[in-house]
C-alpha atoms as a PDB file:
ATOM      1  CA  UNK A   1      47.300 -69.036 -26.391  1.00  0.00           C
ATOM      2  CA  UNK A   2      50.819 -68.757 -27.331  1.00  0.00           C
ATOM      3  CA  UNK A   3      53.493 -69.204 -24.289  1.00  0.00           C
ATOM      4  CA  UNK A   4      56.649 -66.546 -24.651  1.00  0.00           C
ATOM      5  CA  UNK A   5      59.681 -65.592 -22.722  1.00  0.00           C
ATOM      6  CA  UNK A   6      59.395 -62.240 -20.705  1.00  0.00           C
ATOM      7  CA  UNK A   7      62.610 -60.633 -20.425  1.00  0.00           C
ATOM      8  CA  UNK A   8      63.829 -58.546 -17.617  1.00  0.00           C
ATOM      9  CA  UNK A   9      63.764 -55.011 -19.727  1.00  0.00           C
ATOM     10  CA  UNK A  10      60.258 -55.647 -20.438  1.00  0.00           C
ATOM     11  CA  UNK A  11      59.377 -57.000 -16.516  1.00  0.00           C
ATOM     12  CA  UNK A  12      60.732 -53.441 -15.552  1.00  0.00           C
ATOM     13  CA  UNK A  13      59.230 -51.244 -17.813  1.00  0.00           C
ATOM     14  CA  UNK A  14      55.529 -53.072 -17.157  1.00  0.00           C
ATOM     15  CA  UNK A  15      56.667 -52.118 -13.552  1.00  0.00           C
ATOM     16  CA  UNK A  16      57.320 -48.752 -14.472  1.00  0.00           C
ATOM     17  CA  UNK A  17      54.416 -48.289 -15.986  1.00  0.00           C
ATOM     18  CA  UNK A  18      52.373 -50.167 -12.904  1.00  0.00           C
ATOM     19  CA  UNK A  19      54.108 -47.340 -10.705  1.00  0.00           C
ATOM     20  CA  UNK A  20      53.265 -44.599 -12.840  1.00  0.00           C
ATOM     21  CA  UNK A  21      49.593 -46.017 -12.448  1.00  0.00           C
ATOM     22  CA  UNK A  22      49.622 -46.120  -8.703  1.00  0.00           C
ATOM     23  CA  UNK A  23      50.906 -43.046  -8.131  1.00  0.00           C
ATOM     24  CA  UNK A  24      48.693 -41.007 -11.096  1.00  0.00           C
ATOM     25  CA  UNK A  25      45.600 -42.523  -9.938  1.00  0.00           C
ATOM     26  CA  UNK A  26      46.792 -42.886  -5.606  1.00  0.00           C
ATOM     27  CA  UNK A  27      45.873 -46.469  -5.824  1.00  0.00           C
ATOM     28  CA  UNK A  28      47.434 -49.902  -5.453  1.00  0.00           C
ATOM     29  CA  UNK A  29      48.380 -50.936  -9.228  1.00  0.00           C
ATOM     30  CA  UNK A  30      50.326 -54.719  -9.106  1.00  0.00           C
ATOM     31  CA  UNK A  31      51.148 -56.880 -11.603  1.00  0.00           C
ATOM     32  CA  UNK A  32      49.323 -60.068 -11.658  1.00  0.00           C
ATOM     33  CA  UNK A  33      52.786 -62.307 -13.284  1.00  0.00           C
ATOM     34  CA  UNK A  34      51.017 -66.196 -12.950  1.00  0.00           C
ATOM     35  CA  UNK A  35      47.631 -67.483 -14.485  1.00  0.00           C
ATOM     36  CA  UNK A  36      46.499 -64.078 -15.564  1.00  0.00           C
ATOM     37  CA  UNK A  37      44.349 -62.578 -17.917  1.00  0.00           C
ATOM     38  CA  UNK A  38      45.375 -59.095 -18.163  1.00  0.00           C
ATOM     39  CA  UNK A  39      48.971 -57.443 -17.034  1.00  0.00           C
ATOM     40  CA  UNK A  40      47.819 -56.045 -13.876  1.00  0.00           C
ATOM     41  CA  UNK A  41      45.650 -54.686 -11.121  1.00  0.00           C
ATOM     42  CA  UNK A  42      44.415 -51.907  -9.560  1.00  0.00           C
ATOM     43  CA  UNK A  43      42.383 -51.336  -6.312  1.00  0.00           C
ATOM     44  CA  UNK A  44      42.028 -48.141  -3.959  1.00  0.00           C
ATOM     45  CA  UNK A  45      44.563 -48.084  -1.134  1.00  0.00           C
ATOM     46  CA  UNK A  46      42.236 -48.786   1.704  1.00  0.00           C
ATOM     47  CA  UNK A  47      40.359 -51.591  -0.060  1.00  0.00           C
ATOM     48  CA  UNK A  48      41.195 -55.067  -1.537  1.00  0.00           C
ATOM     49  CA  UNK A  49      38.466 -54.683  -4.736  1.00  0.00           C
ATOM     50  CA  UNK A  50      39.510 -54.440  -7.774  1.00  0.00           C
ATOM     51  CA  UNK A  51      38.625 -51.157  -9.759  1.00  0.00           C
ATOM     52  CA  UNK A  52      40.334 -51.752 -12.953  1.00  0.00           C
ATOM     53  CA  UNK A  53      41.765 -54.544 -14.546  1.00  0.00           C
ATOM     54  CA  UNK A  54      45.285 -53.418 -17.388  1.00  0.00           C
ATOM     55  CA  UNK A  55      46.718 -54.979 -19.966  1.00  0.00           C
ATOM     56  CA  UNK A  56      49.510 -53.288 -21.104  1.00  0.00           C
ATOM     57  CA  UNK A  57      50.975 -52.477 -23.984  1.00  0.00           C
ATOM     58  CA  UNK A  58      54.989 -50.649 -24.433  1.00  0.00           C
ATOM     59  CA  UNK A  59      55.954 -49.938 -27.535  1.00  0.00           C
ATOM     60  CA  UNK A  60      58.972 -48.167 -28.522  1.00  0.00           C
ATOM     61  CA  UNK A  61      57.789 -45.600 -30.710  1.00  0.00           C
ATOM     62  CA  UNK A  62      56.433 -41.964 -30.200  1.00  0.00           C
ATOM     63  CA  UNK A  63      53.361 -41.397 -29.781  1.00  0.00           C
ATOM     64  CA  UNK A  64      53.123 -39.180 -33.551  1.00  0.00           C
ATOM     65  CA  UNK A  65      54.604 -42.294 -34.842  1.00  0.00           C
ATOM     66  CA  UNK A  66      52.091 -44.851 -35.054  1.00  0.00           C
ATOM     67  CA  UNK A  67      48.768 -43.647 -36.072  1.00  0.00           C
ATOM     68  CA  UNK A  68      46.911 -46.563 -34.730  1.00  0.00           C
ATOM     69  CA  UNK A  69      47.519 -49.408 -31.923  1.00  0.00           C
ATOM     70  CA  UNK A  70      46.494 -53.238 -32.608  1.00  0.00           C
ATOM     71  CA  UNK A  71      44.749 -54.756 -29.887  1.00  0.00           C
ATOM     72  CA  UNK A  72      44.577 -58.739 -30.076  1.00  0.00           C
ATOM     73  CA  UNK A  73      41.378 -60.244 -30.588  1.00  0.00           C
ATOM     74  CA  UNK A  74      41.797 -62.287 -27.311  1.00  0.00           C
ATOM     75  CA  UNK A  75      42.669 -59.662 -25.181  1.00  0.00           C
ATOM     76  CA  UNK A  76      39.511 -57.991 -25.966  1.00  0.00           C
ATOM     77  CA  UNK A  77      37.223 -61.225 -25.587  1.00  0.00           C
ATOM     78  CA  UNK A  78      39.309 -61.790 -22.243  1.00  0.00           C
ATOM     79  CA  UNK A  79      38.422 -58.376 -21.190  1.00  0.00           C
ATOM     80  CA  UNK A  80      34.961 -57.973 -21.774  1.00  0.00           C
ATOM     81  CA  UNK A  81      34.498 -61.400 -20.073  1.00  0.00           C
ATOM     82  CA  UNK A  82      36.221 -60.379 -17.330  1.00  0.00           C
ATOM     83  CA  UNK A  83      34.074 -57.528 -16.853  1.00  0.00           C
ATOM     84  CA  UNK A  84      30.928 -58.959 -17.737  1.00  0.00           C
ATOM     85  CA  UNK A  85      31.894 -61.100 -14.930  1.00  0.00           C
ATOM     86  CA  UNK A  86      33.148 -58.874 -12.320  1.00  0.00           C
ATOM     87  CA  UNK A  87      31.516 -55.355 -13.583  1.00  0.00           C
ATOM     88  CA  UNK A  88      35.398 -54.214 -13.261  1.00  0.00           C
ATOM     89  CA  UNK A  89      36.556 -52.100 -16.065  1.00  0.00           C
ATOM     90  CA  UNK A  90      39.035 -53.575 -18.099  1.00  0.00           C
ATOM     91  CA  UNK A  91      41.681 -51.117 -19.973  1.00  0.00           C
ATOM     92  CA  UNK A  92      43.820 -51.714 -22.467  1.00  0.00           C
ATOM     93  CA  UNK A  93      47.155 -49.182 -21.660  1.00  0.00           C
ATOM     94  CA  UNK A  94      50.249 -48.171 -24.157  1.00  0.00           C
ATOM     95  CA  UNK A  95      53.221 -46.115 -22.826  1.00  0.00           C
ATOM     96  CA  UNK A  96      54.673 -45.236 -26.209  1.00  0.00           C
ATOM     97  CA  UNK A  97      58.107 -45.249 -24.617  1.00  0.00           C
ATOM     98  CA  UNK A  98      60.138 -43.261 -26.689  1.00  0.00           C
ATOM     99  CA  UNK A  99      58.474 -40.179 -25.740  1.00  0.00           C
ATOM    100  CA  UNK A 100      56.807 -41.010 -22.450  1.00  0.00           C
ATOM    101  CA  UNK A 101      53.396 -40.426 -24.045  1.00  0.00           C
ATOM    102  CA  UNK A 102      50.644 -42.910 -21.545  1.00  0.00           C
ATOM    103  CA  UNK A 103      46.930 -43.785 -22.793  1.00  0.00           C
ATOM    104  CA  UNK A 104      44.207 -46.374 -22.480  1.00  0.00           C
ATOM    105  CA  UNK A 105      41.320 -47.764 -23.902  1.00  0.00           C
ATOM    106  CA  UNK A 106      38.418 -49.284 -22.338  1.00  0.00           C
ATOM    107  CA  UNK A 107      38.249 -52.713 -24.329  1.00  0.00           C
ATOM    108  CA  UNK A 108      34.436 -52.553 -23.541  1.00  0.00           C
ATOM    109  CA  UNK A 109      33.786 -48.895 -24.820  1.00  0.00           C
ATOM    110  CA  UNK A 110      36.031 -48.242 -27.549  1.00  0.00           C
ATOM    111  CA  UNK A 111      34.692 -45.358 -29.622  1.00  0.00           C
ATOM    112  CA  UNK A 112      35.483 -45.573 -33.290  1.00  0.00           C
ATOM    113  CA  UNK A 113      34.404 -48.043 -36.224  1.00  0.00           C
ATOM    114  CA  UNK A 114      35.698 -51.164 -35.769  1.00  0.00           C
ATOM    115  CA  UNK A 115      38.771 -52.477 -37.751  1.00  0.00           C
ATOM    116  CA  UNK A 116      39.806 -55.980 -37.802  1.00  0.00           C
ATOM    117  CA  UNK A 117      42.615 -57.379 -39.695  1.00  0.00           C
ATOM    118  CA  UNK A 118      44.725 -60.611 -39.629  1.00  0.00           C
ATOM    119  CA  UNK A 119      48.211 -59.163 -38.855  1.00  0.00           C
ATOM    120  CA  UNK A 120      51.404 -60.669 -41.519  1.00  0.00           C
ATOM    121  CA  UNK A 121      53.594 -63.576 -40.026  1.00  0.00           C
ATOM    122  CA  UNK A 122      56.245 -62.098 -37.855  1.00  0.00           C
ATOM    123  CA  UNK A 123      53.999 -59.415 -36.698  1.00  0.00           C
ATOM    124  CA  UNK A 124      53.375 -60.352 -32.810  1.00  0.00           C
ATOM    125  CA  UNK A 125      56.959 -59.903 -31.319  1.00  0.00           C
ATOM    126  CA  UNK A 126      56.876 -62.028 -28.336  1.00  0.00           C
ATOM    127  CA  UNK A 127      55.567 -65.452 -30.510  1.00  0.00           C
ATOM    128  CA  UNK A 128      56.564 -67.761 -32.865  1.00  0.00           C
ATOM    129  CA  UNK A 129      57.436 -65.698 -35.968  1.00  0.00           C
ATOM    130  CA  UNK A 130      55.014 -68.545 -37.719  1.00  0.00           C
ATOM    131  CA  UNK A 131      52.028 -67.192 -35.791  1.00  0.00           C
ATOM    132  CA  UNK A 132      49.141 -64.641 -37.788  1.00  0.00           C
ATOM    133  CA  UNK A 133      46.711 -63.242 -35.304  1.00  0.00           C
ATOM    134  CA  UNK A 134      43.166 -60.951 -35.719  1.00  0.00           C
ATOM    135  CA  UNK A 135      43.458 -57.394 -33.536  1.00  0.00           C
ATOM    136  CA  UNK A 136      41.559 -54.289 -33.745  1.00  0.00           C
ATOM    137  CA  UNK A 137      43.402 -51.715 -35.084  1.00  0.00           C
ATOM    138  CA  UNK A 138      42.603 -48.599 -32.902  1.00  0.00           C
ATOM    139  CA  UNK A 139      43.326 -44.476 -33.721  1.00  0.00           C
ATOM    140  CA  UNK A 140      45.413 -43.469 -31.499  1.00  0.00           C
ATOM    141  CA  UNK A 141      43.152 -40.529 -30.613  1.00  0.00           C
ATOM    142  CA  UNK A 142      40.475 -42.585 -29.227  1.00  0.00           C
ATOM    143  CA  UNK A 143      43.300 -43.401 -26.263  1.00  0.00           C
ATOM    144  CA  UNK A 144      42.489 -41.267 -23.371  1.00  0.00           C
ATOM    145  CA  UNK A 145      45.907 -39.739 -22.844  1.00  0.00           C
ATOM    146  CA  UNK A 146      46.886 -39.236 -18.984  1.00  0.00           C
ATOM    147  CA  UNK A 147      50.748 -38.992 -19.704  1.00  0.00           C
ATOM    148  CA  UNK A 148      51.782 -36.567 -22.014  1.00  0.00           C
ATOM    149  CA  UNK A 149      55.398 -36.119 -23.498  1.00  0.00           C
ATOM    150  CA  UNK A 150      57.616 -34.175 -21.890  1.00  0.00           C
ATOM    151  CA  UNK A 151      54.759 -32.774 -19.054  1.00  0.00           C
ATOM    152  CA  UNK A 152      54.167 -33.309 -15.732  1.00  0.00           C
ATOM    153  CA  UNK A 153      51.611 -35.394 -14.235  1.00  0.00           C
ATOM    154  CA  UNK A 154      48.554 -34.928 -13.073  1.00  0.00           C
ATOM    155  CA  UNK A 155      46.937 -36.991 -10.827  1.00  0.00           C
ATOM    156  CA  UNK A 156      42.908 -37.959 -10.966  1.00  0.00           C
ATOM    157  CA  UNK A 157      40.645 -40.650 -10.080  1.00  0.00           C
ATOM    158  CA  UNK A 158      40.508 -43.793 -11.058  1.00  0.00           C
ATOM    159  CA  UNK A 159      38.266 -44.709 -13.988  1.00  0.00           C
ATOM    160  CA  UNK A 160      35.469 -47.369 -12.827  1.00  0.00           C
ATOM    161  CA  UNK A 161      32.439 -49.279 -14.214  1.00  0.00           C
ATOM    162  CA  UNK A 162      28.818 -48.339 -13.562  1.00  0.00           C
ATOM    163  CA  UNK A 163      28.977 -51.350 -11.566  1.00  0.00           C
ATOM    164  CA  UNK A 164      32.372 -50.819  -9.308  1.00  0.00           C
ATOM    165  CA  UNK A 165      30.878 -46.831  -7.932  1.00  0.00           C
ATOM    166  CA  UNK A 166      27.649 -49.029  -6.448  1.00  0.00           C
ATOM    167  CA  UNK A 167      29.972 -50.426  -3.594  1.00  0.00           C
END
């Protein structure tokens, strides 16, 4: 994989969006910076399991603006592993910035035909402008949308695996 340069605007608004997490779903979200698969973590507050494993996308667009999301291809063989592995569900969370608009997508259930495409050269903004790579293009009404422009939010629960509600 690719190495690229995080820079600070992006650090904080993945730490935006990790507080936005923590306090929507009254758990512990933290981002995992250093030999990481996904973006972050969450666990419950009293409890050092992990409940849901985020990689997270910002783009900065409104949410009526982009009528589907890529997802790379290795993000969504890196998630399913880790959950095959750990029975943790494993998300895969825009914040279309521009309007504030928050959604995910579990990589493992995504429910819509699948559509694969090699993306043009120049695509992926945070590698070499060289670099093709295959995603999944994804509707953005198959996100589950907990953040909604311009509204309050509402807390719930935390989504979990089958296997994660057993403990």
């Amino acid at each position: 994989m690719t190495q690229y340069q995080v820079t600070k605007e992006h650090e904080r608004r993945e730490q935006e969006l990790a507080d936005f997490v923590s306090q929507h779903w009254n758990c512990v979200c933290k981002l995992q910076r250093k030999f990481s698969i996904y973006d972050a973590v969450a666990r419950a507050k009293e409890s050092q399991k992990p409940r849901v494993f985020i990689e997270m996308r910002i783009v900065n667009y409104r949410y009526d603006n982009l009528k589907e999301i890529m997802i790379p291809m290795s993000k969504l063989v890196l998630g399913q592993q880790q959950t095959q592995m750990t029975g943790v569900a494993s998300l895969f969370m825009v914040h279309w910035y521009d309007c504030k608009t928050i959604g995910y997508v579990d990589v493992n259930n995504i429910e819509c035909i699948p559509d694969y495409r090699v993306t043009f050269m120049g695509m992926n903004r945070t590698n070499n402008k060289e670099e093709i790579e295959v995603c999944r293009f994804v509707p953005r009404e198959v996100f589950t949308i907990i953040r909604k422009a311009n509204e309050p939010d509402g807390s719930e629960a935390i989504p979990e695996t089958t296997e994660s509600k057993e403990e």
